[in-house]
N, C-alpha and C. Protein backbone atom coordinates (compact mmCIF):
# COMPACT_ATOMS: atom_id res chain seq x y z
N UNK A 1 50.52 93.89 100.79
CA UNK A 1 50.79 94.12 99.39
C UNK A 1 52.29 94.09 99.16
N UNK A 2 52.86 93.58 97.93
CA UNK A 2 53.84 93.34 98.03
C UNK A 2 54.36 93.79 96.77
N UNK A 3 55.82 94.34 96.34
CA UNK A 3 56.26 94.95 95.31
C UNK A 3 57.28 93.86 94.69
N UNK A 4 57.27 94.50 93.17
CA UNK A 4 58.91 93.51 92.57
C UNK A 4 59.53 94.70 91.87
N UNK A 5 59.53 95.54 92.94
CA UNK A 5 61.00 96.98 92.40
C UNK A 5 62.26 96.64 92.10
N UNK A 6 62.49 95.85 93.10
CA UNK A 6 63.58 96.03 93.36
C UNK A 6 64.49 94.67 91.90
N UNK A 7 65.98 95.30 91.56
CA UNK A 7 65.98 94.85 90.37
C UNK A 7 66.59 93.06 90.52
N UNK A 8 66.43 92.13 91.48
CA UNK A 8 66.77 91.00 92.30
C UNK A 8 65.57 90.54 91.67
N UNK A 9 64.29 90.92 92.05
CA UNK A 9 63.34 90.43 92.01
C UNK A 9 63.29 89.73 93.36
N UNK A 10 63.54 90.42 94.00
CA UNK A 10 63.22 90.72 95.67
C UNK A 10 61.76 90.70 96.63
N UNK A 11 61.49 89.91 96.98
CA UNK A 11 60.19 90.53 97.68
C UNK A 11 60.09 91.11 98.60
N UNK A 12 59.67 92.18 98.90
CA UNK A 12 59.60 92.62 100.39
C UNK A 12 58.49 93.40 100.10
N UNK A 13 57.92 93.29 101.85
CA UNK A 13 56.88 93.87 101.89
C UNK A 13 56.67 95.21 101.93
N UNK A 14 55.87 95.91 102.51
CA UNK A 14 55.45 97.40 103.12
C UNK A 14 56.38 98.17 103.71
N UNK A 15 56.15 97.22 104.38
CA UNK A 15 57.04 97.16 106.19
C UNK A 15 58.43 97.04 105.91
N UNK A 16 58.78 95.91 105.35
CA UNK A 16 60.44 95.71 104.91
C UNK A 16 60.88 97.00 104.43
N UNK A 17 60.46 97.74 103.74
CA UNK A 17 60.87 98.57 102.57
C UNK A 17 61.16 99.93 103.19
N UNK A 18 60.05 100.35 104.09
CA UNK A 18 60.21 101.17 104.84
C UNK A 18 61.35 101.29 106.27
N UNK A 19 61.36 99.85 106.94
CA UNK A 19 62.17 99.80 108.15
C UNK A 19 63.56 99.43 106.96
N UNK A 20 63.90 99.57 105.68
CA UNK A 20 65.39 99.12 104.90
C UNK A 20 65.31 100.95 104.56
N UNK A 21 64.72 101.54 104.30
CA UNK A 21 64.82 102.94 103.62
C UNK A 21 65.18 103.32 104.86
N UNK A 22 64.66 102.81 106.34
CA UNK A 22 65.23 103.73 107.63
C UNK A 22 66.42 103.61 108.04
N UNK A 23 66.96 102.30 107.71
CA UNK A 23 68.30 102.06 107.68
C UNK A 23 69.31 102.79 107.05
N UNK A 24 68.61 102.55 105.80
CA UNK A 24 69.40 103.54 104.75
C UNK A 24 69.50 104.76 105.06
N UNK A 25 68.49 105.49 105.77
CA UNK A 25 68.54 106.87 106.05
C UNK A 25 69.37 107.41 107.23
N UNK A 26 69.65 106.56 108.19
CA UNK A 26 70.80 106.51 109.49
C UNK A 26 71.87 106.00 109.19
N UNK A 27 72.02 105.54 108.28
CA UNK A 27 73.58 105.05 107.74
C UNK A 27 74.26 105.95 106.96
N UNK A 28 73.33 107.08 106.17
CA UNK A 28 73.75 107.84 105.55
C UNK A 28 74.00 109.00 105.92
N UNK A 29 73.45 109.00 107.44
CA UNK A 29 73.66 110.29 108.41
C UNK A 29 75.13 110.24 108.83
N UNK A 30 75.37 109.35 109.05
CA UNK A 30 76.52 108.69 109.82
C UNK A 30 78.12 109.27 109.15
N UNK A 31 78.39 110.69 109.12
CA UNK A 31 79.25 111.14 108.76
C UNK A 31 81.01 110.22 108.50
N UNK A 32 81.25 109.17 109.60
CA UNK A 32 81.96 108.66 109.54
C UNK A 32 82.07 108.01 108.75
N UNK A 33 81.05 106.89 108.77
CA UNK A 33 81.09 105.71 108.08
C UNK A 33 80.96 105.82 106.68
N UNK A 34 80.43 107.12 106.24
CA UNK A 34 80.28 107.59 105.07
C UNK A 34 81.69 108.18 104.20
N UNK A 35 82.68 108.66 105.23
CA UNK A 35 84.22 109.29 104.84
C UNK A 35 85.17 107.92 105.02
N UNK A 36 84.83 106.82 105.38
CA UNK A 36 85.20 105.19 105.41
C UNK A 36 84.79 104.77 104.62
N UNK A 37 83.61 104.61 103.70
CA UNK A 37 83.29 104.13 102.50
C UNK A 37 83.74 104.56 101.47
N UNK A 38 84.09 106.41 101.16
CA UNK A 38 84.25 106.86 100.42
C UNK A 38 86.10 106.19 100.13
N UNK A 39 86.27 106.52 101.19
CA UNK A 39 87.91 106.76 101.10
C UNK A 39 88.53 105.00 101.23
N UNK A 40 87.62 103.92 101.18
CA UNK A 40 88.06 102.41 101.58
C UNK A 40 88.16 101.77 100.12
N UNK A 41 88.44 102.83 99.32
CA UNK A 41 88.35 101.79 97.66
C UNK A 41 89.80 101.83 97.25
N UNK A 42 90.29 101.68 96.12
CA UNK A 42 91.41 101.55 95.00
C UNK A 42 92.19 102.43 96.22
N UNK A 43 92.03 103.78 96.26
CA UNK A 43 92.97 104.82 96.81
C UNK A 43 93.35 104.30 97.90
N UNK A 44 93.05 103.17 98.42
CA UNK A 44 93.91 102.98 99.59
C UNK A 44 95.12 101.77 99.49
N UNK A 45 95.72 101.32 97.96
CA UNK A 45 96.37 99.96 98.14
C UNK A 45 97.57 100.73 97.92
N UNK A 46 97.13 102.35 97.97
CA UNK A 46 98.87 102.52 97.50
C UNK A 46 100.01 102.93 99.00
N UNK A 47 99.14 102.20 100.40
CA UNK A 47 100.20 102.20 100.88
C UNK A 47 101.23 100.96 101.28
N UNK A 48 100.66 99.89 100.65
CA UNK A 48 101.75 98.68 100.83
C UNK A 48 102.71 99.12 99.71
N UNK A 49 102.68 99.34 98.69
CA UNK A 49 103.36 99.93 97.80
C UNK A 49 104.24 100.91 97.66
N UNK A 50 103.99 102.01 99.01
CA UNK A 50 104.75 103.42 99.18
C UNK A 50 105.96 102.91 100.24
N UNK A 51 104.88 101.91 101.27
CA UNK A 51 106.11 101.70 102.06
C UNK A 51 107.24 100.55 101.99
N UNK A 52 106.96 99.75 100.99
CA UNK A 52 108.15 98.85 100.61
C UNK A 52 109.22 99.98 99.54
N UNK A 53 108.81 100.58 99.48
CA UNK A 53 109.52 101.98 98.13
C UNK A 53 110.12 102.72 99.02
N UNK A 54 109.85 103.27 100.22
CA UNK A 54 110.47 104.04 101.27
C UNK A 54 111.69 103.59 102.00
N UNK A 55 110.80 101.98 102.56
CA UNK A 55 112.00 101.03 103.23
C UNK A 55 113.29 100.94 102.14
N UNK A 56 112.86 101.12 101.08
CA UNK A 56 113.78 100.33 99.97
C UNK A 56 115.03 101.55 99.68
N UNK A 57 114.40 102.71 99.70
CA UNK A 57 114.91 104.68 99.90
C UNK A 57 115.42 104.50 101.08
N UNK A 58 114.81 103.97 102.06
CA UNK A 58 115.49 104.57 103.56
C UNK A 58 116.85 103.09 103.92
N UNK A 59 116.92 102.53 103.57
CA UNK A 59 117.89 101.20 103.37
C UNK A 59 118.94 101.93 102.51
N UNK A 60 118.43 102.26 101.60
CA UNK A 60 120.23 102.81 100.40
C UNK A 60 120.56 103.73 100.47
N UNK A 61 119.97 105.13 101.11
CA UNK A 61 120.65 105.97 101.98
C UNK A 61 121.12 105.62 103.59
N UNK A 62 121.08 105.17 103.73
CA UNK A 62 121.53 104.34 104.80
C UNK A 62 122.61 103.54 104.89
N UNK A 63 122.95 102.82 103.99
CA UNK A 63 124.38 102.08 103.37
C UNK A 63 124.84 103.30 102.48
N UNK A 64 124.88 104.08 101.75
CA UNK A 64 125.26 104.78 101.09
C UNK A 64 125.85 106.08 102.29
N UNK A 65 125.49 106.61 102.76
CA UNK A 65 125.60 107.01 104.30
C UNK A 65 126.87 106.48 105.08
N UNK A 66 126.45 105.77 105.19
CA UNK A 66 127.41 104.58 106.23
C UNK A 66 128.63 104.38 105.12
N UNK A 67 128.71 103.80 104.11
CA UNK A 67 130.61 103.80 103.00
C UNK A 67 130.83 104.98 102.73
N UNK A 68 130.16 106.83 102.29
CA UNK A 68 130.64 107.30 102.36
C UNK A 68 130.89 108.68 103.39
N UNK A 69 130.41 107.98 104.12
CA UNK A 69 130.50 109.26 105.38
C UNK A 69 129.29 110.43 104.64
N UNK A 70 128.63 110.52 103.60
CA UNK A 70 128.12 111.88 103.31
C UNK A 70 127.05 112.29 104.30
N UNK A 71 127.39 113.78 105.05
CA UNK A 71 125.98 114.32 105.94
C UNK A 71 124.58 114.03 105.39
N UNK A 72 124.81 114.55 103.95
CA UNK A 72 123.71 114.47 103.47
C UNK A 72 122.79 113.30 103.57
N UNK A 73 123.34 112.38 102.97
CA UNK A 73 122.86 111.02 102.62
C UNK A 73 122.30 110.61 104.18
N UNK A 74 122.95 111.25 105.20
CA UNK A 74 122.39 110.54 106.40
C UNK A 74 121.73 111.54 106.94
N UNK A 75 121.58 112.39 106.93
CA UNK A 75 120.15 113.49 106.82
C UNK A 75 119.00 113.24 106.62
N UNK A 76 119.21 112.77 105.33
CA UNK A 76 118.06 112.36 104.56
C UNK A 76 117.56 111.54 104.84
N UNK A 77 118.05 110.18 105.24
CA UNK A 77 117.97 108.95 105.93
C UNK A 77 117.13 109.50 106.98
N UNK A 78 117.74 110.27 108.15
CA UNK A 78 117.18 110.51 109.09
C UNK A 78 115.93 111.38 108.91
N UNK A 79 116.00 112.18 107.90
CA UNK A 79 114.11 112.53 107.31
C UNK A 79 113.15 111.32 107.08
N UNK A 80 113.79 110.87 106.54
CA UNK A 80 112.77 109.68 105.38
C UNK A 80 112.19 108.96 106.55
N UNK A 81 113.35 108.12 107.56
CA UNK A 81 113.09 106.56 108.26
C UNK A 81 111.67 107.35 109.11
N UNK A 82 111.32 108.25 109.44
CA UNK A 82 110.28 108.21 110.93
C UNK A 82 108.90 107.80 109.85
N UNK A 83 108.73 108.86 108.40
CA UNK A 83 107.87 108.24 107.92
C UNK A 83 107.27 107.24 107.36
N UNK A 84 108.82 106.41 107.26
CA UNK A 84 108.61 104.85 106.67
C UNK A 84 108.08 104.26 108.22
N UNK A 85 108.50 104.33 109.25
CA UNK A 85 108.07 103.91 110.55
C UNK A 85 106.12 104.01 110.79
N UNK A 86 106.28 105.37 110.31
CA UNK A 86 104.71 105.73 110.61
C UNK A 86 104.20 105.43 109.44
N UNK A 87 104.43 104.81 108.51
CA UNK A 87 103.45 104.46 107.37
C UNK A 87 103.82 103.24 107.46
N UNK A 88 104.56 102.12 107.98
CA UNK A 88 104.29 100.90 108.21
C UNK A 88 103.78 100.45 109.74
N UNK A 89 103.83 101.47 110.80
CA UNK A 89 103.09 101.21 111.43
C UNK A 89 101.56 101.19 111.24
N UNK A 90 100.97 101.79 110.10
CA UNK A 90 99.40 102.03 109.68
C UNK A 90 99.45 101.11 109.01
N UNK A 91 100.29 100.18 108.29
CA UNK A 91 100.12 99.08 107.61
C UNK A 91 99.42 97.59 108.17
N UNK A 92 99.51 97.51 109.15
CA UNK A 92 99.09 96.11 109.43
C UNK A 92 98.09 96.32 110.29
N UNK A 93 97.28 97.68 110.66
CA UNK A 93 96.19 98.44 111.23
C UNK A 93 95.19 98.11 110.26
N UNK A 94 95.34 98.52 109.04
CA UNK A 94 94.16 98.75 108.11
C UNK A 94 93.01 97.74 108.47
N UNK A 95 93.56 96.28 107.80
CA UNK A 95 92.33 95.40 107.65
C UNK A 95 91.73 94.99 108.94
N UNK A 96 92.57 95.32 110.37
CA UNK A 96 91.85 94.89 111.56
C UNK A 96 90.65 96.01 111.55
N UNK A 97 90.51 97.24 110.97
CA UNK A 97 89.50 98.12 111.33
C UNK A 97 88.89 97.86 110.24
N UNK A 98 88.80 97.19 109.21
CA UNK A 98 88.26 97.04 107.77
C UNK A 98 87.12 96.04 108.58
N UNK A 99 87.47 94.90 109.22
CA UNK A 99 86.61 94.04 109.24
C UNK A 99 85.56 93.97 110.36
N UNK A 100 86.08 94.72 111.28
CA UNK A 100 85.64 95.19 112.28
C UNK A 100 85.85 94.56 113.81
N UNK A 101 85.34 94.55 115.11
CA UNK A 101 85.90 93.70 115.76
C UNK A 101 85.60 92.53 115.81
N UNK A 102 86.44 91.79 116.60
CA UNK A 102 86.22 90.14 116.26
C UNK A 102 85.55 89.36 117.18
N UNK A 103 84.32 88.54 116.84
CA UNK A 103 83.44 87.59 118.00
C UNK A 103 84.21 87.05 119.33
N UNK A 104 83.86 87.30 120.42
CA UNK A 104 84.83 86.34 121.45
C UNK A 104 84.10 85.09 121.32
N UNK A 105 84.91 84.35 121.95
CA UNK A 105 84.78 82.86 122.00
C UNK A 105 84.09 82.62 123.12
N UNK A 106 83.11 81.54 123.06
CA UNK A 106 83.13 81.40 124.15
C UNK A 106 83.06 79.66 124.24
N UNK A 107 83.26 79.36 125.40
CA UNK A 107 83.98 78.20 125.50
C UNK A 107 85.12 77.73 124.69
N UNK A 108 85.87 76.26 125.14
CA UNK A 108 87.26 76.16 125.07
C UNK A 108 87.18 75.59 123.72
């Protein structure tokens, strides 16, 4: 017996519906993958954005620093740069774990 629930106009059977609801039901257990879905939307583009803004902060205290000798200015510098480091090191991380790992090859 076969249903047209679904709003595709999908067919699936008995069986389909039940072994896709079991899926659904272990995927949704899956604490991780669930705090990865939540958190993998809009809220995450603002770190290409933070860290060209940081580099851009940690660059003009840095020359500003350097012509006028101020402690400060190179203080600050020296606050700012580790987190521009560690937020562009997470930068070019993201989409390799977005897509997941990659097929080996096989043969040449």
């Amino acid at each position: 017996m076969e249903n047209r629930n679904d709003p595709d106009d999908v067919v699936l059977s008995t069986h389909e519906r039940l072994v896709f609801w079991h899926i659904e039901a272990e995927l949704s257990d899956d604490r991780r993958l669930v705090r990865r879905m939540r958190h993998s939307g809009p809220a995450r583009r603002w770190l290409p954005l933070s860290v060209a803004a940081l580099v851009c902060a940690s660059l003009l205290l840095l020359v500003a620093g350097i012509l006028t000798l101020n402690p400060a200015a190179l203080w600050c510098f020296a606050a700012l740069w580790p987190v521009t480091l560690l937020l562009a090191y997470r930068l070019p991380r993201r989409p390799a774990r977005a897509e997941g790992p990659t097929p080996h090859r096989m043969g040449p």
